[in-house]
PDB file of N, CA and C in Angstrom:
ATOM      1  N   UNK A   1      45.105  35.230 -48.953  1.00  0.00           N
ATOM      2  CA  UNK A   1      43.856  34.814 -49.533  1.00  0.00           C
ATOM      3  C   UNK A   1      43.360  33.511 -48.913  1.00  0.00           C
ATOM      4  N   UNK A   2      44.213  32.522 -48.669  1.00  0.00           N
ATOM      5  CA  UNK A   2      43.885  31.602 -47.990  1.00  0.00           C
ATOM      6  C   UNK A   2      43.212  31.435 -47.208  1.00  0.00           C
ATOM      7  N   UNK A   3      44.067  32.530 -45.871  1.00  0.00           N
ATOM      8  CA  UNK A   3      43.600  32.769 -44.607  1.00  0.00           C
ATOM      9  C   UNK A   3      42.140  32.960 -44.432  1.00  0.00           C
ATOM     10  N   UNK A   4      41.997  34.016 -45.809  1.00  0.00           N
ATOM     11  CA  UNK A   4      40.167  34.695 -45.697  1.00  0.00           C
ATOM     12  C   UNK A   4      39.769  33.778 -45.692  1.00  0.00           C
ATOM     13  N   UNK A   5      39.588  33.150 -47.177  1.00  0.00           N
ATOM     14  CA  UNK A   5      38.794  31.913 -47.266  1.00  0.00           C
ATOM     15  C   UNK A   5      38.809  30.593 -45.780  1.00  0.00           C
ATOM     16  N   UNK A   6      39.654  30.294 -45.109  1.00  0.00           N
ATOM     17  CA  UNK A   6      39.829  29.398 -43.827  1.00  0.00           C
ATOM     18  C   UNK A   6      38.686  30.017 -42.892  1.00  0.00           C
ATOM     19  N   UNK A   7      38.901  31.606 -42.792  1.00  0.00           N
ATOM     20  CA  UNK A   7      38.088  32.196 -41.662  1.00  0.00           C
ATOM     21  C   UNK A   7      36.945  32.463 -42.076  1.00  0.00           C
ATOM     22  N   UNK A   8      36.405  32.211 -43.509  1.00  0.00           N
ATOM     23  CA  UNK A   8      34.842  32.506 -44.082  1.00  0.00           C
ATOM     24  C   UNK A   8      34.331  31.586 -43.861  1.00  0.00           C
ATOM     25  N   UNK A   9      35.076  29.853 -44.371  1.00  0.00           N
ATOM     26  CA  UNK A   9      34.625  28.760 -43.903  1.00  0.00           C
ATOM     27  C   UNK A   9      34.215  28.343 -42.728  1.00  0.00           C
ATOM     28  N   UNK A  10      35.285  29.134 -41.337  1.00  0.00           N
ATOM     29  CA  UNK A  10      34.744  28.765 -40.051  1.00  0.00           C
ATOM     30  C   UNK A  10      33.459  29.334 -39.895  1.00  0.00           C
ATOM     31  N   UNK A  11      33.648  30.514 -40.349  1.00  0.00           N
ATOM     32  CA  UNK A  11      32.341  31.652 -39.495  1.00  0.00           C
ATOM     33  C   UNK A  11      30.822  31.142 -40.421  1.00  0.00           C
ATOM     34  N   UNK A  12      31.182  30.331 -41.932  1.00  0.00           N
ATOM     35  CA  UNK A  12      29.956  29.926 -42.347  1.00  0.00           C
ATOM     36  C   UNK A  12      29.928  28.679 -41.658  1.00  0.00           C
ATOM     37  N   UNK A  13      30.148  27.806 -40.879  1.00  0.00           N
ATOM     38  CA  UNK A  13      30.213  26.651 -40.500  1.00  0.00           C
ATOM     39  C   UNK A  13      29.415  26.814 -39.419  1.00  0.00           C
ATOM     40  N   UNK A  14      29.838  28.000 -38.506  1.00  0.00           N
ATOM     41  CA  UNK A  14      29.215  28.740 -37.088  1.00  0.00           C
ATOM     42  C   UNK A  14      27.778  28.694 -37.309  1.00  0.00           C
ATOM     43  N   UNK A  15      27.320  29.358 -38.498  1.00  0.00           N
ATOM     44  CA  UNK A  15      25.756  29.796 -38.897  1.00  0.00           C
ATOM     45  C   UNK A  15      25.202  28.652 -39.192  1.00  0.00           C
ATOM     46  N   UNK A  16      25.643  27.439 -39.973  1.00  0.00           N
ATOM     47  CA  UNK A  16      25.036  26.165 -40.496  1.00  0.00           C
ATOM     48  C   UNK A  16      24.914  25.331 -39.142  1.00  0.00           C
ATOM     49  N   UNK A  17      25.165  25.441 -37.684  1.00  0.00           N
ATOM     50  CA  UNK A  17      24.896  24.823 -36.400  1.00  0.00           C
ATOM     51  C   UNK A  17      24.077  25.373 -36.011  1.00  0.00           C
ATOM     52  N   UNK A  18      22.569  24.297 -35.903  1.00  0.00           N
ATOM     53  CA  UNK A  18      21.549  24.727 -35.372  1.00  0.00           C
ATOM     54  C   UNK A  18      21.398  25.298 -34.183  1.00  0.00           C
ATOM     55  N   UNK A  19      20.497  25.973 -33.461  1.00  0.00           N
ATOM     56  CA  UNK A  19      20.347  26.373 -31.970  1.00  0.00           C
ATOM     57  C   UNK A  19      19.693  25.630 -31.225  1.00  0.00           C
ATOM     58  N   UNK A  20      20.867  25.378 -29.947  1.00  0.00           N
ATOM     59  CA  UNK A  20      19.951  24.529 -28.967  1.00  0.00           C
ATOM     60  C   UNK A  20      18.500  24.214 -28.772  1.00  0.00           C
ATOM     61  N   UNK A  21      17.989  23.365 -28.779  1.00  0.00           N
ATOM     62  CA  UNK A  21      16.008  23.068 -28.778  1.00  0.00           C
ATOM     63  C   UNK A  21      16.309  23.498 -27.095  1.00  0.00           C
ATOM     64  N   UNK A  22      14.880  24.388 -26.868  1.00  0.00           N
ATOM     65  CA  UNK A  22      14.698  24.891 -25.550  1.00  0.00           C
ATOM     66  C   UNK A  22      14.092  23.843 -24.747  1.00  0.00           C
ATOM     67  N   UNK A  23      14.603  24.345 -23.700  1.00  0.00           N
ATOM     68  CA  UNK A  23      14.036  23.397 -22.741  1.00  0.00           C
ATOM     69  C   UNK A  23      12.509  23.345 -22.507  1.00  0.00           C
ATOM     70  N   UNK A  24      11.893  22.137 -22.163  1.00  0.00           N
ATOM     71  CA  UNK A  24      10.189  22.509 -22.378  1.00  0.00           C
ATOM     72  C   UNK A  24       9.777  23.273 -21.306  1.00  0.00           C
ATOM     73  N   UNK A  25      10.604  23.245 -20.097  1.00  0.00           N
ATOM     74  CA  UNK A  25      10.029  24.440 -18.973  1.00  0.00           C
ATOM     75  C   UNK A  25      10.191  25.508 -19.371  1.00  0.00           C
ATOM     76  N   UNK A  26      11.118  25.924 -20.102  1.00  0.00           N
ATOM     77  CA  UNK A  26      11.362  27.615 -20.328  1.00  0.00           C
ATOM     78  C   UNK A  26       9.951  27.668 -21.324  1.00  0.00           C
ATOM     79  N   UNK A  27       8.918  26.787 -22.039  1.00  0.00           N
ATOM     80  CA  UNK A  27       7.823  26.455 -22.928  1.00  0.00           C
ATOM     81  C   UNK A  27       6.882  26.437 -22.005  1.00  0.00           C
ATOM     82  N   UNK A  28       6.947  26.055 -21.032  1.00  0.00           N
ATOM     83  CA  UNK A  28       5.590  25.808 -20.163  1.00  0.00           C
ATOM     84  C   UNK A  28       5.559  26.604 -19.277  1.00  0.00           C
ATOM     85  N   UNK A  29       6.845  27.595 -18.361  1.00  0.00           N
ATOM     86  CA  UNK A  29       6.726  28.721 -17.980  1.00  0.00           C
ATOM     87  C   UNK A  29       6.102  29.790 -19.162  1.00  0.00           C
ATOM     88  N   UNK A  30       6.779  30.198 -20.214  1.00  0.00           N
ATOM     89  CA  UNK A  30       6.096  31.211 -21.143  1.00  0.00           C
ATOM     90  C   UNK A  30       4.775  30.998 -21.482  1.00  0.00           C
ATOM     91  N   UNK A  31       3.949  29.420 -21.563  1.00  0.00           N
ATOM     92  CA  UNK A  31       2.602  29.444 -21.778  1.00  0.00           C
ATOM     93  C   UNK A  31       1.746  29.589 -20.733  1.00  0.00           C
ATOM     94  N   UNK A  32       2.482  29.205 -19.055  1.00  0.00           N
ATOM     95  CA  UNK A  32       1.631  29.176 -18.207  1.00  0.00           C
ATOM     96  C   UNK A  32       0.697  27.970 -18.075  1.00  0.00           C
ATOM     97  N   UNK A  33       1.987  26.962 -18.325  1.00  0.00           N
ATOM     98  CA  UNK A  33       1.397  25.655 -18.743  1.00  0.00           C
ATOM     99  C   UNK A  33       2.083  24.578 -17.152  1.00  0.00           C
ATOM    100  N   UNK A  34       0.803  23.810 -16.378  1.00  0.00           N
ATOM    101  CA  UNK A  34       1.263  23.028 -15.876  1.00  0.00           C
ATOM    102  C   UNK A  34       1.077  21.469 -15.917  1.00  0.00           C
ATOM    103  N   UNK A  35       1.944  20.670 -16.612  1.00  0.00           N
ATOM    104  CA  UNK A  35       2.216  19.195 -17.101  1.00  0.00           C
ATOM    105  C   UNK A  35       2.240  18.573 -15.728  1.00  0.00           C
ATOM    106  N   UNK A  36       1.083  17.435 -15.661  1.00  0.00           N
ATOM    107  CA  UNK A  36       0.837  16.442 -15.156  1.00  0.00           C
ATOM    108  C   UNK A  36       2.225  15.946 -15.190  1.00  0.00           C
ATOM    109  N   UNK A  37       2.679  14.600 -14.034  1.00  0.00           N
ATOM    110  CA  UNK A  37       3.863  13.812 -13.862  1.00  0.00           C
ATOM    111  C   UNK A  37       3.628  12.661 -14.783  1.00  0.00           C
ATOM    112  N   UNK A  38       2.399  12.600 -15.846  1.00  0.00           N
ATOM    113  CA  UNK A  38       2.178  11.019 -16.422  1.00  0.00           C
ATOM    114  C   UNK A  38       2.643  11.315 -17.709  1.00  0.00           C
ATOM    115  N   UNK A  39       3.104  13.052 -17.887  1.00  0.00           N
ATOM    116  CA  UNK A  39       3.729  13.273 -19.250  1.00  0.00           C
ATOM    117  C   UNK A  39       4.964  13.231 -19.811  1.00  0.00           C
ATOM    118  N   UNK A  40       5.350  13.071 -20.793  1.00  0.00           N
ATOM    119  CA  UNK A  40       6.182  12.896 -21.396  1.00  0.00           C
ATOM    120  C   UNK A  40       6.782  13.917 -22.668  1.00  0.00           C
ATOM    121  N   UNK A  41       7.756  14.800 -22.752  1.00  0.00           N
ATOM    122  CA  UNK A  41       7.738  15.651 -23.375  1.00  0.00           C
ATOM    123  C   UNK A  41       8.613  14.495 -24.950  1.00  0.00           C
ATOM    124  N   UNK A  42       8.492  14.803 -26.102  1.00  0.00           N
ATOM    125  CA  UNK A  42       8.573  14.281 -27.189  1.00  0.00           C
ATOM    126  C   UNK A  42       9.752  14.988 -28.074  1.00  0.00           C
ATOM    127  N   UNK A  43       9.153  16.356 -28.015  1.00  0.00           N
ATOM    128  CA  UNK A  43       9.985  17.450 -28.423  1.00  0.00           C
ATOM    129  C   UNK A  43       9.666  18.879 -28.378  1.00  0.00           C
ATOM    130  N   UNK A  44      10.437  19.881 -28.292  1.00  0.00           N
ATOM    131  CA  UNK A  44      10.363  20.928 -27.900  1.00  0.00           C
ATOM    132  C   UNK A  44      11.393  21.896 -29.250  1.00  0.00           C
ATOM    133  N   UNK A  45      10.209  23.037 -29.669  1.00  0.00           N
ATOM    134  CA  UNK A  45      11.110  23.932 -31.023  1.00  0.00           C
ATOM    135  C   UNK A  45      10.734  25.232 -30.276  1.00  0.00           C
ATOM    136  N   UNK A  46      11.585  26.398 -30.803  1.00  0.00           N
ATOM    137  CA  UNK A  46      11.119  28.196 -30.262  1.00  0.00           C
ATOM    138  C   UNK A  46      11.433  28.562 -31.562  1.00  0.00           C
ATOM    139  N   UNK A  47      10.617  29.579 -31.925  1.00  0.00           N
ATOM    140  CA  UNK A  47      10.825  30.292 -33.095  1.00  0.00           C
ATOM    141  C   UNK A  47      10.592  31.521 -32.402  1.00  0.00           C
ATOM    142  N   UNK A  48      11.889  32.338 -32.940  1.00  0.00           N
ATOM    143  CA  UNK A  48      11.595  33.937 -32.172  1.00  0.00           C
ATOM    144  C   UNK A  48      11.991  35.157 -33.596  1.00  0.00           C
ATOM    145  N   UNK A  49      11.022  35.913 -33.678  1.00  0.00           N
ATOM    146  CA  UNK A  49      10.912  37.242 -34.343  1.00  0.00           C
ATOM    147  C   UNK A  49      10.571  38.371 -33.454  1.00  0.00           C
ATOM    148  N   UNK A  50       9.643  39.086 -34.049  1.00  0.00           N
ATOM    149  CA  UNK A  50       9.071  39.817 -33.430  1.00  0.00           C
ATOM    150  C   UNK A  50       7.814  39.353 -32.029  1.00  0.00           C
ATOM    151  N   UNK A  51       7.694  38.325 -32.223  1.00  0.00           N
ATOM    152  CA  UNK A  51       6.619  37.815 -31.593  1.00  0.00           C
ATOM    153  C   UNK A  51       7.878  35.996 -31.406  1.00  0.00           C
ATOM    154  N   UNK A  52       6.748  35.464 -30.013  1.00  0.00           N
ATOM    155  CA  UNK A  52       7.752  34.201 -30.276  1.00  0.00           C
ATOM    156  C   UNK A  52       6.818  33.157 -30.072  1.00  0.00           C
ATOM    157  N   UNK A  53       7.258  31.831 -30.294  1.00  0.00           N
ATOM    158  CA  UNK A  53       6.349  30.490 -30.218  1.00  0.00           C
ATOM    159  C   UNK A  53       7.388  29.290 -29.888  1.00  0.00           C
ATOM    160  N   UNK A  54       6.248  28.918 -29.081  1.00  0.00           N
ATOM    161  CA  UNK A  54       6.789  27.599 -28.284  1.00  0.00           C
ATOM    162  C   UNK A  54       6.009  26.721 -28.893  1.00  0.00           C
ATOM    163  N   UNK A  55       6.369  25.306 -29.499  1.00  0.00           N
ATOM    164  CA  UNK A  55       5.725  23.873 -29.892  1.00  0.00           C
ATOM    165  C   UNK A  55       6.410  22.985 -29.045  1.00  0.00           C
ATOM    166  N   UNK A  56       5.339  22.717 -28.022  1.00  0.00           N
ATOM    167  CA  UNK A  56       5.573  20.990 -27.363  1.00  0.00           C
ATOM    168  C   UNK A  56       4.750  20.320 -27.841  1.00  0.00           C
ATOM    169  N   UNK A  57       5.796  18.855 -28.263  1.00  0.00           N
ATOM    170  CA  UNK A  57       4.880  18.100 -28.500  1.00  0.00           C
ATOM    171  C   UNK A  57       4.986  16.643 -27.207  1.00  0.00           C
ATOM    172  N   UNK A  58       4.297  16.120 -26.857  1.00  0.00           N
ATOM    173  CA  UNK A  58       4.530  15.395 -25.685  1.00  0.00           C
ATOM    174  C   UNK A  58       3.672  14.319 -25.483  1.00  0.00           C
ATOM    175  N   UNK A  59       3.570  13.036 -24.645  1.00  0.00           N
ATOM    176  CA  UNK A  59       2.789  11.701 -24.741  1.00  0.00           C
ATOM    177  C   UNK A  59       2.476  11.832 -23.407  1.00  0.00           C
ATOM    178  N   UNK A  60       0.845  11.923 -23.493  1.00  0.00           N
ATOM    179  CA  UNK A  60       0.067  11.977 -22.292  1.00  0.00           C
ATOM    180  C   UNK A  60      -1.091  11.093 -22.409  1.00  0.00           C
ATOM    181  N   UNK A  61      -1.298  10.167 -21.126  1.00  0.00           N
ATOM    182  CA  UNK A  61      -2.487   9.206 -21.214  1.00  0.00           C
ATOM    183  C   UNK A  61      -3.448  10.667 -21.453  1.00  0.00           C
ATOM    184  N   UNK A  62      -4.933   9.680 -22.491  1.00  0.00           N
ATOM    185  CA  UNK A  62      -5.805  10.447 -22.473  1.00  0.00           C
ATOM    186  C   UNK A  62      -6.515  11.118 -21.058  1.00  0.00           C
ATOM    187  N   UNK A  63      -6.752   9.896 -20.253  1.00  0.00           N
ATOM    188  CA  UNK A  63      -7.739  10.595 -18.880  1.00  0.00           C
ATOM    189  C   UNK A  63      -6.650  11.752 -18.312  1.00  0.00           C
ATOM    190  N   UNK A  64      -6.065  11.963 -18.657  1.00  0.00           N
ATOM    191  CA  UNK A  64      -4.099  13.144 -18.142  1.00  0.00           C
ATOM    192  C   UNK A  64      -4.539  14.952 -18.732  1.00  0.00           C
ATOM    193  N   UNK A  65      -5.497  14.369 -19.990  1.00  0.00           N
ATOM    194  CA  UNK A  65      -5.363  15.451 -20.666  1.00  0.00           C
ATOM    195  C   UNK A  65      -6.522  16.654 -20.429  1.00  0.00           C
ATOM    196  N   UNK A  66      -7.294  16.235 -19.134  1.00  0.00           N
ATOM    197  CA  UNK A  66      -8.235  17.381 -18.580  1.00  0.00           C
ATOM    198  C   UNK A  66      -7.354  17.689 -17.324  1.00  0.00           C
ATOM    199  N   UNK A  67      -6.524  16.811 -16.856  1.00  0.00           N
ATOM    200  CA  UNK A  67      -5.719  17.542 -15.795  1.00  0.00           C
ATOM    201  C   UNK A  67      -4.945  18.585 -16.432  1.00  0.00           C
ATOM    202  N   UNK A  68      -3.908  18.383 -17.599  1.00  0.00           N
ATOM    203  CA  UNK A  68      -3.402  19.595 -18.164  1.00  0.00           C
ATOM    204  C   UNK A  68      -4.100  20.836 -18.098  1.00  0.00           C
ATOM    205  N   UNK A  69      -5.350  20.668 -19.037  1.00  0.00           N
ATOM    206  CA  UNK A  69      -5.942  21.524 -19.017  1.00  0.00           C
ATOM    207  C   UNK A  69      -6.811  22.566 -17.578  1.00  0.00           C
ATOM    208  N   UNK A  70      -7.096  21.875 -16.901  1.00  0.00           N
ATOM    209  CA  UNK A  70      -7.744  22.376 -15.551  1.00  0.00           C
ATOM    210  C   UNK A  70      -6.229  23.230 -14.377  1.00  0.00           C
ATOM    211  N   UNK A  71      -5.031  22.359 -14.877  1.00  0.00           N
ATOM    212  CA  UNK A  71      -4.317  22.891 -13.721  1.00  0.00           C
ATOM    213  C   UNK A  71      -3.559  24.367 -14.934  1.00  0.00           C
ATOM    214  N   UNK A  72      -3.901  23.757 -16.024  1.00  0.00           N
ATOM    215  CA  UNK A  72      -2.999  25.280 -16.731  1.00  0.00           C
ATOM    216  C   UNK A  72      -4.294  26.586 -16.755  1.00  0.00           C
ATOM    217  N   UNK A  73      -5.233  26.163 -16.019  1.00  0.00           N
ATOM    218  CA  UNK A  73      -5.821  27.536 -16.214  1.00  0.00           C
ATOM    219  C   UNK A  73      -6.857  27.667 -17.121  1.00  0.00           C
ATOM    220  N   UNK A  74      -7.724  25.905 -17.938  1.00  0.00           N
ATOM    221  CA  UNK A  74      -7.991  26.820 -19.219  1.00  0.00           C
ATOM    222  C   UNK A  74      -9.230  26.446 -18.769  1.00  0.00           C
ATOM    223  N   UNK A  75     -10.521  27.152 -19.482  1.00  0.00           N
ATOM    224  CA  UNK A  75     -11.702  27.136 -18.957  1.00  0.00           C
ATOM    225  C   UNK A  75     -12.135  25.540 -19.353  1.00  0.00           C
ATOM    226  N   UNK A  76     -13.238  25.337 -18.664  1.00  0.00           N
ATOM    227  CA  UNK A  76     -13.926  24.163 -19.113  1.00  0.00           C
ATOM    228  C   UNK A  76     -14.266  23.520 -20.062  1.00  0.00           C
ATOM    229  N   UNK A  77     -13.684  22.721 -20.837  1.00  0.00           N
ATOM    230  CA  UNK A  77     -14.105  22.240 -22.134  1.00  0.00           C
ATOM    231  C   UNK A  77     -13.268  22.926 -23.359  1.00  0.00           C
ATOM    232  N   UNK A  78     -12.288  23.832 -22.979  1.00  0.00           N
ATOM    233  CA  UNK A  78     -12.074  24.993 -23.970  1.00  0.00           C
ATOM    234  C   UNK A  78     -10.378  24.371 -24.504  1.00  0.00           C
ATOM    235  N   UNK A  79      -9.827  24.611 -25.239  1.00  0.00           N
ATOM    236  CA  UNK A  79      -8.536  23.834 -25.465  1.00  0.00           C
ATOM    237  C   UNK A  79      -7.609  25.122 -26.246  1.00  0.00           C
ATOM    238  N   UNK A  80      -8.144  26.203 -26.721  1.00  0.00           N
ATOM    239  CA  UNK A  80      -7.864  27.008 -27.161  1.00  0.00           C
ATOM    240  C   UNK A  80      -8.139  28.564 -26.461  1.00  0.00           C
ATOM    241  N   UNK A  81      -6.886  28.582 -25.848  1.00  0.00           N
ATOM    242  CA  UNK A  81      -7.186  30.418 -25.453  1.00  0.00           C
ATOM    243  C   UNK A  81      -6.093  31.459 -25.265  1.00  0.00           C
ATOM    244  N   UNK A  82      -6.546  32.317 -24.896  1.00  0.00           N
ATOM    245  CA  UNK A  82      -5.125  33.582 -25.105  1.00  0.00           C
ATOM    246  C   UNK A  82      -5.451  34.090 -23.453  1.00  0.00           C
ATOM    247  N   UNK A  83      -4.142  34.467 -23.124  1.00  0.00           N
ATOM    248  CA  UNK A  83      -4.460  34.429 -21.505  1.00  0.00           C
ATOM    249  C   UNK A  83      -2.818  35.991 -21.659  1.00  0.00           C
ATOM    250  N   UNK A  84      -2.956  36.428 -20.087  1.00  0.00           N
ATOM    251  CA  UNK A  84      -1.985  37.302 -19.474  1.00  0.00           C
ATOM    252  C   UNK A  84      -0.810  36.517 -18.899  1.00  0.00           C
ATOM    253  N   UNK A  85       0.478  35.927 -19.059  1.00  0.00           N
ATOM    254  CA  UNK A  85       1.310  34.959 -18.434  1.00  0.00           C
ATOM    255  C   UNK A  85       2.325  36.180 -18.067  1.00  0.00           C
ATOM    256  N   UNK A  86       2.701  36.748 -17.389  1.00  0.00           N
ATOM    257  CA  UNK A  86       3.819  37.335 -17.235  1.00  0.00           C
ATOM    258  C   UNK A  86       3.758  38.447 -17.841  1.00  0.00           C
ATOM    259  N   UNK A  87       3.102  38.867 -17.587  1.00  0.00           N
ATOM    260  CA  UNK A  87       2.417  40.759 -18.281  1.00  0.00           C
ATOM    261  C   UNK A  87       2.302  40.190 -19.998  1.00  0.00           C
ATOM    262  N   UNK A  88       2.600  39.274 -20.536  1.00  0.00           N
ATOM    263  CA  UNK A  88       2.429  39.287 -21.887  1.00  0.00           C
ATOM    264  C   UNK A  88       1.338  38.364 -22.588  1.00  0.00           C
ATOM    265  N   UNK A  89       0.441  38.636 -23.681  1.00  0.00           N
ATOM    266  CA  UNK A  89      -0.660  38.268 -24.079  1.00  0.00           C
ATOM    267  C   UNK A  89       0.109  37.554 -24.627  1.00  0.00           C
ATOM    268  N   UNK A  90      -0.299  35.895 -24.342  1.00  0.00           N
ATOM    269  CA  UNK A  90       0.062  34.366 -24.905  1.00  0.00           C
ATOM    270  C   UNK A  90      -1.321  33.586 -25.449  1.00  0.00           C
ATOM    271  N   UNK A  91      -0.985  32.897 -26.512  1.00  0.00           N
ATOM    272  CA  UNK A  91      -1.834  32.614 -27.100  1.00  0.00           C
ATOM    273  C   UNK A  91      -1.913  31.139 -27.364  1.00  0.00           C
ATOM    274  N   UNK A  92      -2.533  30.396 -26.901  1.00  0.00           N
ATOM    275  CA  UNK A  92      -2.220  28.849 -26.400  1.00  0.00           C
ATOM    276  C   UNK A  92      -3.155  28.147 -26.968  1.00  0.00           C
ATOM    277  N   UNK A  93      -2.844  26.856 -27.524  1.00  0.00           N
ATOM    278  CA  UNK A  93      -3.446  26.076 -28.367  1.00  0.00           C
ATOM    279  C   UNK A  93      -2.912  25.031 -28.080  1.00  0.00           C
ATOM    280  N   UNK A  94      -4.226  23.870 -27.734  1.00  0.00           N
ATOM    281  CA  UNK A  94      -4.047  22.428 -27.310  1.00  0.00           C
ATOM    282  C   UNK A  94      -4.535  21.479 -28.799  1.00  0.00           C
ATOM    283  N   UNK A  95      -3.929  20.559 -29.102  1.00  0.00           N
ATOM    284  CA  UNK A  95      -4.334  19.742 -30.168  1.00  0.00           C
ATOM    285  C   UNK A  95      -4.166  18.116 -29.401  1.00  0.00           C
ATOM    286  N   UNK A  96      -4.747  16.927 -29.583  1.00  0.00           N
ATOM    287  CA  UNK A  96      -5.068  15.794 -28.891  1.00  0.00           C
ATOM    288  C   UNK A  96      -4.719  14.811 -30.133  1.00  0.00           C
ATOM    289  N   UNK A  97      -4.001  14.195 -30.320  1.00  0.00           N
ATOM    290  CA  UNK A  97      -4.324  12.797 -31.045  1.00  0.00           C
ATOM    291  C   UNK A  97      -4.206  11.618 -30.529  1.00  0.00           C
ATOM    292  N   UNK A  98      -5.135  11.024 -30.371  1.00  0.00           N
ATOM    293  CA  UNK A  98      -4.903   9.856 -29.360  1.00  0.00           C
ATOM    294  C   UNK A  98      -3.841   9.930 -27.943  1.00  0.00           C
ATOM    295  N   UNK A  99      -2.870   9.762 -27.527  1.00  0.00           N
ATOM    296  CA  UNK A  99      -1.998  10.084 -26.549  1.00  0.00           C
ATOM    297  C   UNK A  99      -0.657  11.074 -26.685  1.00  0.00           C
ATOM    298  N   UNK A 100      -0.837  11.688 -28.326  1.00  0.00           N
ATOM    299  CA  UNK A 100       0.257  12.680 -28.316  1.00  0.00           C
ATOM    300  C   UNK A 100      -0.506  14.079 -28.515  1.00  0.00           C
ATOM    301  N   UNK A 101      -0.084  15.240 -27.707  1.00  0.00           N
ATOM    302  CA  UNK A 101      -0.622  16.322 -27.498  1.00  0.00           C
ATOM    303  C   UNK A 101       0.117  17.306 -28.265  1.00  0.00           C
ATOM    304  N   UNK A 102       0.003  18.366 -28.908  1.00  0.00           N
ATOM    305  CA  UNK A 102       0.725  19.174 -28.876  1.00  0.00           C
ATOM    306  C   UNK A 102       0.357  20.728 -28.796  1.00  0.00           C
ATOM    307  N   UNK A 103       1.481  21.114 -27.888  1.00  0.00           N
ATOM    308  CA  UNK A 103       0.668  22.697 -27.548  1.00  0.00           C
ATOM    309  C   UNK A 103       1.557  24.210 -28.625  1.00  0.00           C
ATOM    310  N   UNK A 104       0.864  24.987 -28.772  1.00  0.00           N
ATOM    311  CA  UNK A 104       1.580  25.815 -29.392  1.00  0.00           C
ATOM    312  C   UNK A 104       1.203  26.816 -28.396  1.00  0.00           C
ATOM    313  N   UNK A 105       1.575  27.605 -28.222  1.00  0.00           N
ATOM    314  CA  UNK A 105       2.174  28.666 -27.237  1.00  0.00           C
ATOM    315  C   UNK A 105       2.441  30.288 -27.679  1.00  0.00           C
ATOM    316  N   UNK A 106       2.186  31.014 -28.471  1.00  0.00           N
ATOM    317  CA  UNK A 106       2.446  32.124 -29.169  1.00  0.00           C
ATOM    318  C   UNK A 106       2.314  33.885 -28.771  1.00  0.00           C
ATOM    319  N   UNK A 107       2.885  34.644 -28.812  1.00  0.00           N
ATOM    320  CA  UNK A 107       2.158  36.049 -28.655  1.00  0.00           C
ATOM    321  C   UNK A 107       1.956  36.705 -29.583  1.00  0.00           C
ATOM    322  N   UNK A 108       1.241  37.627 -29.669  1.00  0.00           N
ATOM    323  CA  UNK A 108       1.091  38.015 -30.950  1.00  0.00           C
ATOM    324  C   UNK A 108       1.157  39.502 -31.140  1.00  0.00           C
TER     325      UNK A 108
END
């Protein structure tokens, strides 16, 4: 009886250790996102179901933040769009607050 209980404790111990935070390239490859060198990534989460999502959040001078946008592809003026990255419909969303950005990244 012991034993069980020792080996229930490990294997619940296993599940209560979070999962590695992804790296923000494996985030900016899946959005089709290319980050200026003046950025700074902050933090990086993936949530995966049926569908998955990438949140970077990252510190970019403001004049930085039309280069993001122009070299990732997104139309003029536009901060919000859904694009083809790798045969899969991604759904990308830029938010600005003063010098911290954060992108969400999603398919749906």
């Amino acid at each position: 009886m012991k034993t069980l209980l020792a080996v229930l404790a490990l294997l619940l111990a296993g599940c209560a250790t979070p999962p590695p935070s992804p790296k923000p390239e494996e985030a900016f490859r899946f959005g089709g996102i290319s980050m200026p060198a003046s950025g700074k990534v902050l933090e990086t989460q993936h949530d995966r179901g049926i569908d998955s999502r990438y949140v970077v959040v990252l510190t970019l001078p403001a004049e930085d933040v039309p280069k993001l946008l122009e070299a990732s592809n997104f139309a003029p003026g536009v901060m919000n769009d859904d694009r083809l990255v790798d045969g899969r419909r991604v759904v990308r969303k830029v938010t600005v607050d003063g010098t911290t950005v954060r992108l969400e990244l999603f398919t749906t």
